[in-house]
Protein backbone atom coordinates (compact mmCIF):
# COMPACT_ATOMS: atom_id res chain seq x y z
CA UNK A 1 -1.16 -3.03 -13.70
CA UNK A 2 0.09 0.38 -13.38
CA UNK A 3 3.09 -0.08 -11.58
CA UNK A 4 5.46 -3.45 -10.78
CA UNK A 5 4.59 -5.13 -7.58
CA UNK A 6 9.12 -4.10 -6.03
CA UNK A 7 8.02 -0.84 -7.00
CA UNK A 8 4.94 -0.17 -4.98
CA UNK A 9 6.56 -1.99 -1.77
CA UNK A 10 9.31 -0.08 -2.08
CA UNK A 11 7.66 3.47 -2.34
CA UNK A 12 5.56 2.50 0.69
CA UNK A 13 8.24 1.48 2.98
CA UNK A 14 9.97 4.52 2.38
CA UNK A 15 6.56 6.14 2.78
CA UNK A 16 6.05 3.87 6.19
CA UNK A 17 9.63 4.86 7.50
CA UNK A 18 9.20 8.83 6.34
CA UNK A 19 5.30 8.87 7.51
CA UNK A 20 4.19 10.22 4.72
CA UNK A 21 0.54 10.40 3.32
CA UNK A 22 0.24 8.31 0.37
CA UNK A 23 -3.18 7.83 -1.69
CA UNK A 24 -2.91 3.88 -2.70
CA UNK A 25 -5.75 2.73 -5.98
CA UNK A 26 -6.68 -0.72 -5.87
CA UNK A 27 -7.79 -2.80 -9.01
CA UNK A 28 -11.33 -2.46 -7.74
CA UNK A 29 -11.30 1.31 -8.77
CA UNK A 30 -11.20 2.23 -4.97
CA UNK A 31 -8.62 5.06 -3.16
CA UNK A 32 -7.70 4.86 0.25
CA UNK A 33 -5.70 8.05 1.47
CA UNK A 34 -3.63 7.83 4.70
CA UNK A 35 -0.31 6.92 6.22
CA UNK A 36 1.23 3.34 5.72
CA UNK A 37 1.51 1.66 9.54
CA UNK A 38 2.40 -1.67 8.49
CA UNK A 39 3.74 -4.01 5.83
CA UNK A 40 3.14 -8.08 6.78
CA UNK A 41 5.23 -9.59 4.63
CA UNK A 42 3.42 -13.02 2.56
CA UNK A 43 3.53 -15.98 3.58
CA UNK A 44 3.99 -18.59 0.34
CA UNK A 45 5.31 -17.30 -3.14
CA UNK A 46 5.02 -15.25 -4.41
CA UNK A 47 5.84 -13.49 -1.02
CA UNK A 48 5.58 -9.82 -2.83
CA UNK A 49 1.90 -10.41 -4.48
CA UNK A 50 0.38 -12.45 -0.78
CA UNK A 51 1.92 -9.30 1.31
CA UNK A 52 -0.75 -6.91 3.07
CA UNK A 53 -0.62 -3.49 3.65
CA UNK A 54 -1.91 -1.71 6.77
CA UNK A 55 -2.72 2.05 5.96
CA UNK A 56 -4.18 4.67 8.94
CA UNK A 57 -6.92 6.38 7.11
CA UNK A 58 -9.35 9.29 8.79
CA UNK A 59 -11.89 6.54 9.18
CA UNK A 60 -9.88 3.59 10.73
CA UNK A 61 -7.03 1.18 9.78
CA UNK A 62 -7.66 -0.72 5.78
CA UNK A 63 -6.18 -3.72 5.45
CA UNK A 64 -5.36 -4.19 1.08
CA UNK A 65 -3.92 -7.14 -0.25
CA UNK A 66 -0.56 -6.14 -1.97
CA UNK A 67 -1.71 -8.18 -5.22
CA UNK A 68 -5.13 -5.47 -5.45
CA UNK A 69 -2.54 -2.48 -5.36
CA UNK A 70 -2.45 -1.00 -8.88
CA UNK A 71 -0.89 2.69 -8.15
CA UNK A 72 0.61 4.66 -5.61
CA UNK A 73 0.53 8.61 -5.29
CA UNK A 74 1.89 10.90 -3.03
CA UNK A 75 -0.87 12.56 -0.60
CA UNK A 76 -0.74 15.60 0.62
CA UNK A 77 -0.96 16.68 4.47
């Protein structure tokens, strides 16, 4: 993994609260570029890994597991 699962949750809910555009990579090689709406926080343990991510994209609202997150960048507006 490219990051530590506190790490990326932290970056985007200071990316959620700010509104900025963040591109996220999952482990299936796929990019999804857009503003963070949501964080639902898991269920069982670990809570971090089972959490899913809600991101506002150009072509609709993604839904991405927190445990597929492998990177996050800063977007640009």
């Amino acid at each position: 993994m490219g990051e530590s699962m506190i790490d990326i949750l932290k970056r985007l809910s200071e990316a959620r609260i700010s509104g900025e555009q963040v591109t996220v990579a999952t482990m299936d090689k796929r990019k999804c570029k857009g503003t963070i709406k949501e964080i639902i926080p898991g269920q069982v343990k670990p809570f971090a890994d089972r959490s899913v991510i809600l991101v506002q994209t150009k072509s609709g609202i993604k839904r991405i597991p927190g445990y597929a997150i492998t990177r996050i960048a800063a977007g640009t507006n």
